[in-house]
Protein backbone atom coordinates (compact mmCIF):
# COMPACT_ATOMS: atom_id res chain seq x y z
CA UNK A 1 -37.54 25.94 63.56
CA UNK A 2 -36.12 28.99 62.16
CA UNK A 3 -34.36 29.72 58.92
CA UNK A 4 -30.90 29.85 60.95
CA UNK A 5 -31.01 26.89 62.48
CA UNK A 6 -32.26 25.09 59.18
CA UNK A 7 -29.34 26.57 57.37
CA UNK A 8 -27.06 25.28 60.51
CA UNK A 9 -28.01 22.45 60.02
CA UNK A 10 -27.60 21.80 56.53
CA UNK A 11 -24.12 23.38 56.78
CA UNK A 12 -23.32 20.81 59.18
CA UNK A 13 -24.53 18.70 57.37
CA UNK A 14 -22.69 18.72 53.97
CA UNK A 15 -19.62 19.47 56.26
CA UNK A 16 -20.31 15.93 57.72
CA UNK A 17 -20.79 14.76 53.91
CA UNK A 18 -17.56 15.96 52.71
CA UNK A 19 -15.38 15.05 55.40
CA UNK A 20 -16.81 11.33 54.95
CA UNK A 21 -16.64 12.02 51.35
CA UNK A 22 -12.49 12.87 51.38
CA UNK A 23 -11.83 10.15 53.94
CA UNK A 24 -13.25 7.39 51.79
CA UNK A 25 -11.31 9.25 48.57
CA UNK A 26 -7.90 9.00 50.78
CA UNK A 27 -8.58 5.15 51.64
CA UNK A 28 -9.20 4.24 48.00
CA UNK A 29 -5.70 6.04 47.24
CA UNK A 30 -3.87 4.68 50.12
CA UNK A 31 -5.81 2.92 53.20
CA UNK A 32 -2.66 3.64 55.29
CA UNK A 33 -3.13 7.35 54.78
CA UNK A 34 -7.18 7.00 55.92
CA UNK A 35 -6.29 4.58 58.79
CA UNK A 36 -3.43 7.13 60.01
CA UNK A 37 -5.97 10.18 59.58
CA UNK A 38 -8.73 8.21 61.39
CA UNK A 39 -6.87 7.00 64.14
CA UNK A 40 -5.11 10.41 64.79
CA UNK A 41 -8.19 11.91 65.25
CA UNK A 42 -9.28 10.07 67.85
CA UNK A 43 -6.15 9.77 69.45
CA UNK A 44 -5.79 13.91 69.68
CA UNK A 45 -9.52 13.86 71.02
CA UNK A 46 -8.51 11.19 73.70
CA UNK A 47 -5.69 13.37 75.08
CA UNK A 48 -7.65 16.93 74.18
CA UNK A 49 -10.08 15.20 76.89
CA UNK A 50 -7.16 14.41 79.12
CA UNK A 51 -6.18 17.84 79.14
CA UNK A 52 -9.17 19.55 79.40
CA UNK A 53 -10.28 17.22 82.51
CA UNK A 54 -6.40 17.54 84.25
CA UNK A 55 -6.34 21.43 84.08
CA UNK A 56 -9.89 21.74 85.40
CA UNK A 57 -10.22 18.92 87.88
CA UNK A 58 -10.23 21.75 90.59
CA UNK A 59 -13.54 23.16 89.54
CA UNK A 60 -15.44 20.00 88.90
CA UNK A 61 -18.37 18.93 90.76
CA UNK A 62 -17.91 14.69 90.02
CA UNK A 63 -14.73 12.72 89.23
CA UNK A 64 -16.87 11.37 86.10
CA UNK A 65 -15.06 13.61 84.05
CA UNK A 66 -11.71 13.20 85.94
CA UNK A 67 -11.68 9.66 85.85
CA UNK A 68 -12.16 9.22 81.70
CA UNK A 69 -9.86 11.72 81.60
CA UNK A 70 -7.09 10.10 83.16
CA UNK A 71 -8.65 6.40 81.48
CA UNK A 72 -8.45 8.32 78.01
CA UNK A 73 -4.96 9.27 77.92
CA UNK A 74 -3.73 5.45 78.32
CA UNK A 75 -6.46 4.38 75.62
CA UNK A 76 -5.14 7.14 73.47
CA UNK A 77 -1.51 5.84 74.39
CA UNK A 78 -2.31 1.92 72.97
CA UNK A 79 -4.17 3.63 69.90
CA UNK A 80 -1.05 5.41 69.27
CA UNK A 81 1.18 2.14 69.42
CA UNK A 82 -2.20 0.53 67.22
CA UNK A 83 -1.59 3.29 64.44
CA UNK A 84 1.79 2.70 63.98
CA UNK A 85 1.62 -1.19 64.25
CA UNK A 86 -0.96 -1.38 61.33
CA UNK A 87 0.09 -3.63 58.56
CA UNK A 88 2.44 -1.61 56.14
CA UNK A 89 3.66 1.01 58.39
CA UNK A 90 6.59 -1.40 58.81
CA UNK A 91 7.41 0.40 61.84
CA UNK A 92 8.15 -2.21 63.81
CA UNK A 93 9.42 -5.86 63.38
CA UNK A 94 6.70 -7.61 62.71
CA UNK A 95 4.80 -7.36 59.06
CA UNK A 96 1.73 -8.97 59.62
CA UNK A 97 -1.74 -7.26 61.63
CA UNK A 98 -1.93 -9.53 64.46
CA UNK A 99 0.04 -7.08 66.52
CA UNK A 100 -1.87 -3.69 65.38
CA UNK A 101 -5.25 -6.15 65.85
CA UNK A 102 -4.21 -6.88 69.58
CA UNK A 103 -3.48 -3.43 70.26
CA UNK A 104 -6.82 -2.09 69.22
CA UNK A 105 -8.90 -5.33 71.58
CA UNK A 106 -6.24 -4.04 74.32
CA UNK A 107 -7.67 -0.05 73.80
CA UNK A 108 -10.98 -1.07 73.57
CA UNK A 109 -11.42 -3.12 76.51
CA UNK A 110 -9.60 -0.70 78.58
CA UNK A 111 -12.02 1.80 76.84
CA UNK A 112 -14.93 0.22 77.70
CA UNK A 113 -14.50 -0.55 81.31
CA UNK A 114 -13.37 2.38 81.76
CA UNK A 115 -16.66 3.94 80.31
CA UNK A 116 -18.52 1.10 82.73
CA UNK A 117 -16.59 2.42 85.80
CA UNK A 118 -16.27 5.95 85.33
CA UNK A 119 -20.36 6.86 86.60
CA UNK A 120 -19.04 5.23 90.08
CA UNK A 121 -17.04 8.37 90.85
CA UNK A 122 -19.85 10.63 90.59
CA UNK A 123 -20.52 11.22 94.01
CA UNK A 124 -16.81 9.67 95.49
CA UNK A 125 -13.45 11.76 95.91
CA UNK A 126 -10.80 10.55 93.35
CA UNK A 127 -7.54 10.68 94.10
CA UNK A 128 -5.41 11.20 91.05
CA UNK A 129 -2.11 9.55 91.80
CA UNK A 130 -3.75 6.04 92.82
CA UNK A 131 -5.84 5.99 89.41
CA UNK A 132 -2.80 7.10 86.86
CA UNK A 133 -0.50 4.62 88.77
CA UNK A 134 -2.93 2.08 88.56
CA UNK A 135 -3.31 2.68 84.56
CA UNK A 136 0.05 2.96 84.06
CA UNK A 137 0.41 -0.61 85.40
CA UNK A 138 -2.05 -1.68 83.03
CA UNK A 139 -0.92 -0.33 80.23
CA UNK A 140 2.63 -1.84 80.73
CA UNK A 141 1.35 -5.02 81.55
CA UNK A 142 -0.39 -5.03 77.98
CA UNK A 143 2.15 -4.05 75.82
CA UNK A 144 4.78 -6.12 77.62
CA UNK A 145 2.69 -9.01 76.85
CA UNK A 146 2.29 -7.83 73.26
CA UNK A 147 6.01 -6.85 72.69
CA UNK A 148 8.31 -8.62 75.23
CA UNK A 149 6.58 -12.08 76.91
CA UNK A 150 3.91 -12.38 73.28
CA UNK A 151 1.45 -14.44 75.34
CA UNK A 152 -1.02 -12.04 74.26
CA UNK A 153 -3.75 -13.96 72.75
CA UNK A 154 -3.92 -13.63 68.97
CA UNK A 155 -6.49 -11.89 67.19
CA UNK A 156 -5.55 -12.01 63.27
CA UNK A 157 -4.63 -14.83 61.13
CA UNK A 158 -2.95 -14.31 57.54
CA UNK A 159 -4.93 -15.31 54.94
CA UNK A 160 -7.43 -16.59 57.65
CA UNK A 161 -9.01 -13.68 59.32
CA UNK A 162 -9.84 -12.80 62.53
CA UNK A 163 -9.58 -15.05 65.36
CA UNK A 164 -12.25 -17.11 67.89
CA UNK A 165 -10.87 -14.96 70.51
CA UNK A 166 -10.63 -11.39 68.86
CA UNK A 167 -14.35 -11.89 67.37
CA UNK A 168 -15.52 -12.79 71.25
CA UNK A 169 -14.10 -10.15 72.74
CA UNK A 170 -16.00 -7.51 70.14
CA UNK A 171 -18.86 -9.08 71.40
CA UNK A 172 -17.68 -8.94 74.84
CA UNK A 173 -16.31 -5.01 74.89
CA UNK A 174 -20.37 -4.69 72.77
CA UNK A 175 -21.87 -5.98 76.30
CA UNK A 176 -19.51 -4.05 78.62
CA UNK A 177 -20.59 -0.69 76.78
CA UNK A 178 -24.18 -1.37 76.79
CA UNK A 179 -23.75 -1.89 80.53
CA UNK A 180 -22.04 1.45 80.65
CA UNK A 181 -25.25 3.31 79.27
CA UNK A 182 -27.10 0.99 81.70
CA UNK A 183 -25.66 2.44 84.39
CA UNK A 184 -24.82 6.04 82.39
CA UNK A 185 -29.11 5.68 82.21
CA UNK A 186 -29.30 5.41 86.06
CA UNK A 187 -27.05 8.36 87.02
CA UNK A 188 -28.76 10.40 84.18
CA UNK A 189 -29.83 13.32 86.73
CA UNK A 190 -26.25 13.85 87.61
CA UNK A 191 -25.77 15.50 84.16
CA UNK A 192 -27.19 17.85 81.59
CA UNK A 193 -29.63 16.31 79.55
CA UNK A 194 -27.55 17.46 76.26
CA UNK A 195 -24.25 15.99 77.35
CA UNK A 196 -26.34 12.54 78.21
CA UNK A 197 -27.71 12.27 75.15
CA UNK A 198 -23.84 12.95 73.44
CA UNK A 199 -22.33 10.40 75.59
CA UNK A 200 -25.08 7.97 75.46
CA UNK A 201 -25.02 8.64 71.26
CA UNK A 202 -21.13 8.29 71.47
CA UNK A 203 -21.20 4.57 73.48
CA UNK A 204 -24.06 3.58 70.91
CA UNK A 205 -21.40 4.49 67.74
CA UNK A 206 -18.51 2.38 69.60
CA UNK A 207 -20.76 -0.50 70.13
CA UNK A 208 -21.41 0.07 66.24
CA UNK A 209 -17.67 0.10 65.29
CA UNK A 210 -16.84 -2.95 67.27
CA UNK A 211 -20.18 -4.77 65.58
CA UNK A 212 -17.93 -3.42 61.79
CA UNK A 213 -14.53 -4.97 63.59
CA UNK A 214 -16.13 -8.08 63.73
CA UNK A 215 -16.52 -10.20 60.43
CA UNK A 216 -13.64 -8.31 58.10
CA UNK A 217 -11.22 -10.77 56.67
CA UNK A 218 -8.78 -7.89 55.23
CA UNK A 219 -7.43 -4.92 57.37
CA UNK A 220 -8.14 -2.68 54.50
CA UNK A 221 -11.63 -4.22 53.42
CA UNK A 222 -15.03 -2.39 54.02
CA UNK A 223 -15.96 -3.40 57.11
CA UNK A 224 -12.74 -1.91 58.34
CA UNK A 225 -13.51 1.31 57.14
CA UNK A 226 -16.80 1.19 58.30
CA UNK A 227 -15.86 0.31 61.50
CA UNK A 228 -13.43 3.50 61.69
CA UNK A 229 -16.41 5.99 60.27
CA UNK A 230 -18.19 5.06 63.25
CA UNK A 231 -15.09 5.67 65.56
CA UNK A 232 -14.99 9.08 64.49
CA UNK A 233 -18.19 9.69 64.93
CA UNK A 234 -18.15 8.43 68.38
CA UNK A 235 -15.13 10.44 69.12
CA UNK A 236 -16.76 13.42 67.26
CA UNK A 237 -19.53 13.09 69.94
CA UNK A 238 -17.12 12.85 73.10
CA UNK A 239 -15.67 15.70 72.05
CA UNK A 240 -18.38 17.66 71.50
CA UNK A 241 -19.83 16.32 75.28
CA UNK A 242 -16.74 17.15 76.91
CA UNK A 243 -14.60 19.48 75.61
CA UNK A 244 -16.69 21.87 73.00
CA UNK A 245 -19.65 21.60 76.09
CA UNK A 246 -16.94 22.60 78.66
CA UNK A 247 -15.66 25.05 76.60
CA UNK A 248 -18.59 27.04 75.39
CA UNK A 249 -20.77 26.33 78.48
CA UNK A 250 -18.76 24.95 81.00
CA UNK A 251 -21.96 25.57 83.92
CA UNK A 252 -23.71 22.33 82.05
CA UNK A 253 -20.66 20.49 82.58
CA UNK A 254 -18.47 21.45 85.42
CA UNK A 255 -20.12 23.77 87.97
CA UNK A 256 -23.68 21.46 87.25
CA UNK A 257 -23.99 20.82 91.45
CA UNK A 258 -23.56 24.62 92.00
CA UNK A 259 -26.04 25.67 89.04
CA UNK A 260 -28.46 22.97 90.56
CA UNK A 261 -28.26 24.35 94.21
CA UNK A 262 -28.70 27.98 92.51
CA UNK A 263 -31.16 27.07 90.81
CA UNK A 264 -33.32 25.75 94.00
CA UNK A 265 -32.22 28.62 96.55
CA UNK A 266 -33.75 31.02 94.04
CA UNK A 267 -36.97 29.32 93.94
CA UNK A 268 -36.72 28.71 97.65
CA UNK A 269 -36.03 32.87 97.26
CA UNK A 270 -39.33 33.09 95.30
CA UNK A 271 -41.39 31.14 97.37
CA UNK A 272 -40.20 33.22 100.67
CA UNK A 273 -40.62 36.20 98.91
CA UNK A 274 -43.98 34.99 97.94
CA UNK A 275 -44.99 34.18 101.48
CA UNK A 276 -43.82 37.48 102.98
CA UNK A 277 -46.02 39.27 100.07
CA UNK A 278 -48.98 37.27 101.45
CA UNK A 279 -48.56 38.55 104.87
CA UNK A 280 -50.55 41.48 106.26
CA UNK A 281 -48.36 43.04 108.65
CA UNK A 282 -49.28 46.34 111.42
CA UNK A 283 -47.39 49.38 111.70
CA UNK A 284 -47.39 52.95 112.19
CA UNK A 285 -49.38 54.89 114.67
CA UNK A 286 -52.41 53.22 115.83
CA UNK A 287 -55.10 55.57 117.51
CA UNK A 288 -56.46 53.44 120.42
CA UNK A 289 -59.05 54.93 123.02
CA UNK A 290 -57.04 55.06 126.41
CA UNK A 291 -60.65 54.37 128.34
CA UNK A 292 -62.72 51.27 126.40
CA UNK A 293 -59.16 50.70 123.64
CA UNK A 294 -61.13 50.59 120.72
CA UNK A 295 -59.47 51.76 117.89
CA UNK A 296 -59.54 54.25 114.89
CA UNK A 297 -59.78 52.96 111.28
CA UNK A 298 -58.63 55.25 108.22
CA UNK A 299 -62.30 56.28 107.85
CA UNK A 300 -62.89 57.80 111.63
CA UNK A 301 -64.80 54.76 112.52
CA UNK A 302 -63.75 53.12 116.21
CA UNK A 303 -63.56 49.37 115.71
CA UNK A 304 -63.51 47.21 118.93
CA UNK A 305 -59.45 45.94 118.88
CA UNK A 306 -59.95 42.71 117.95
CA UNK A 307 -62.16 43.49 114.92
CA UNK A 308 -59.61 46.17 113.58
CA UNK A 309 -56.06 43.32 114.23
CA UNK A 310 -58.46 41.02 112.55
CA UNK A 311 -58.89 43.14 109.15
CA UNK A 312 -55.48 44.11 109.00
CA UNK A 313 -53.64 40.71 109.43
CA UNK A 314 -53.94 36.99 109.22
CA UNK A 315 -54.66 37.31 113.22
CA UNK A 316 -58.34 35.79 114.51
CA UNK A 317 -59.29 35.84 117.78
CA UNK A 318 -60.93 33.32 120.25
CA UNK A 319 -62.45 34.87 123.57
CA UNK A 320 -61.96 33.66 127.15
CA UNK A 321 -61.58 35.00 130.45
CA UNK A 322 -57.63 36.28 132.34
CA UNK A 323 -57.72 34.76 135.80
CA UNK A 324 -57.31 38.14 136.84
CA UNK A 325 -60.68 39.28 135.05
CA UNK A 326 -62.47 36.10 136.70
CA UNK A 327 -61.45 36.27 139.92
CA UNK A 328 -62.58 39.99 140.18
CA UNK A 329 -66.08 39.09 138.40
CA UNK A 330 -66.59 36.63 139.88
CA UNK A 331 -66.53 37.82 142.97
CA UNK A 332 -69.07 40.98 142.30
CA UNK A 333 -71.14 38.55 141.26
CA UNK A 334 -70.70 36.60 144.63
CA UNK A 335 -71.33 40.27 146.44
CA UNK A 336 -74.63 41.00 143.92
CA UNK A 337 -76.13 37.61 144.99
CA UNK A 338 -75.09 37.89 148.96
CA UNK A 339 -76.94 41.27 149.00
């Protein structure tokens, strides 16, 4: 390893370190301000991913990318209505977290299955307006049971904690998104080994977070915070899949088919070329004798023809006898013996 990429790495490294550092500073002065910071993060990521995937959806060689896209604009959508439903924003009627606690089970299981889904489209044409119409419907169907009909089950109890139902479905979205890497693990040759490893490392955080979500009694205890240090992370590492990858090499991610099909014509190039090298080939003027045709080799000597297009190509010979040739030798032989 050399001395750049140590010192890379260790400026990374402390950058990590601070960043963690000032958020967990900003929640002891005001756990609104870290929550806001934490969840705007991932929420510019989610539509950063959206964009990115929308504005190069030509180019792409699998709707895997497509598909999240589209899936991560609604997600980002909820986590926006999430942020601004968290307990003290007092943004909207309600006062308590049960609303802002819904909203994040509602992003995370649309989250996850999308992440369980997405590796289906691999191979399969997407068609954009279907999908977005069909996530659209979802998304108003969940917030109109949050906001307008409130048959949304409840998730967060005052002075109770977290509900039956809300501590479930952790566990629940937990087994969807190690399905996801399941099947993520199956399709593995359809990306580059790189961006597997940064999705696969990204699931593995949210799995993490939603473990955190699972036993806080306080929206602004530990476990809460822990929980959103791991979101970052795991956004940190979708973005750095998906959008810094597409960016800065976009052949890993988007043209990964066509590098793949270069890749084997040139060493189907190589082996041809390495073939045709192997082959002894004639040509040029070849003196032949016009009476017995044997032939002249570079150093004067006459070769019978067989032995001379034997040492100059691949060519071997096996002897017989033309019809022609027979009949008329046979037949001396007929007039030797009748004499």
């Amino acid at each position: 390893m050399g001395a750049k990429t140590v010192s890379k790495i260790i400026f990374y490294s402390l950058s990590i370190i601070l960043i963690f550092f000032g958020l967990y500073f900003s929640s002891l002065y005001n756990f609104l301000l870290f929550h806001s910071i934490a969840e705007i993060f991932s929420i510019v990521v989610a539509y950063a991913i959206f964009m990115f995937a929308w504005n190069s959806r030509q180019f792409m060689d699998n709707n895997y990318l497509f598909f999240l896209g589209i899936a991560y604009f609604f997600i980002g959508c909820i986590d926006l209505l999430h942020t601004l439903a968290y307990s003290g924003m007092n943004i909207f009627a309600t006062d308590g977290a049960n609303l802002a606690t819904q909203l994040w089970i509602s992003a995370r299981y649309l989250q996850s299955i999308s992440l369980l889904l997405a590796p289906l489209f691999l191979k399969r044409d997407l068609k954009a307006v279907p999908i977005i119409i069909s996530y659209l419907l979802i998304t108003i169907l969940l917030i109109s049971a949050l906001f307008i009909w409130q048959i949304f089950p409840d998730c967060y109890v005052e002075n109770s904690g977290l509900t039956v139902f809300k501590k479930i479905s952790e566990y629940l979205i937990s087994l969807i998104l190690i399905c996801s890497i399941i099947f993520l693990t199956i399709k593995r040759e359809a990306f580059d080994q790189d961006i597997f490893k940064l999705l696969i490392a990204s699931i593995i955080f949210t799995i993490g977070s939603e473990l955190f979500f699972t036993f806080y009694v306080s929206v602004f205890g530990l476990s809460n915070l822990l929980g959103h240090f791991l979101k970052i992370i795991a956004f940190y590492l979708f973005y750095k899949a998906i959008i810094k990858t597409g960016l800065l090499k976009p052949y890993d991610l988007l043209f990964r088919n066509l590098r793949k099909s270069e890749q084997i014509l040139q060493k189907e190039k190589e082996n041809l070329q390495k073939a045709l090298s192997e082959i002894k080939t004639l040509k040029g003027i070849v003196p032949i004798c016009a009476n017995c045709k044997k032939i002249r080799d570079d150093d004067g000597y006459w070769n019978q023809l067989e032995e001379y297009i034997r040492d100059h190509s691949e060519v071997d010979f096996s002897h017989g006898i033309c019809p022609d040739c027979a009949e008329k030798l046979y037949s001396e032989l007929d007039n030797m013996k009748n004499k």
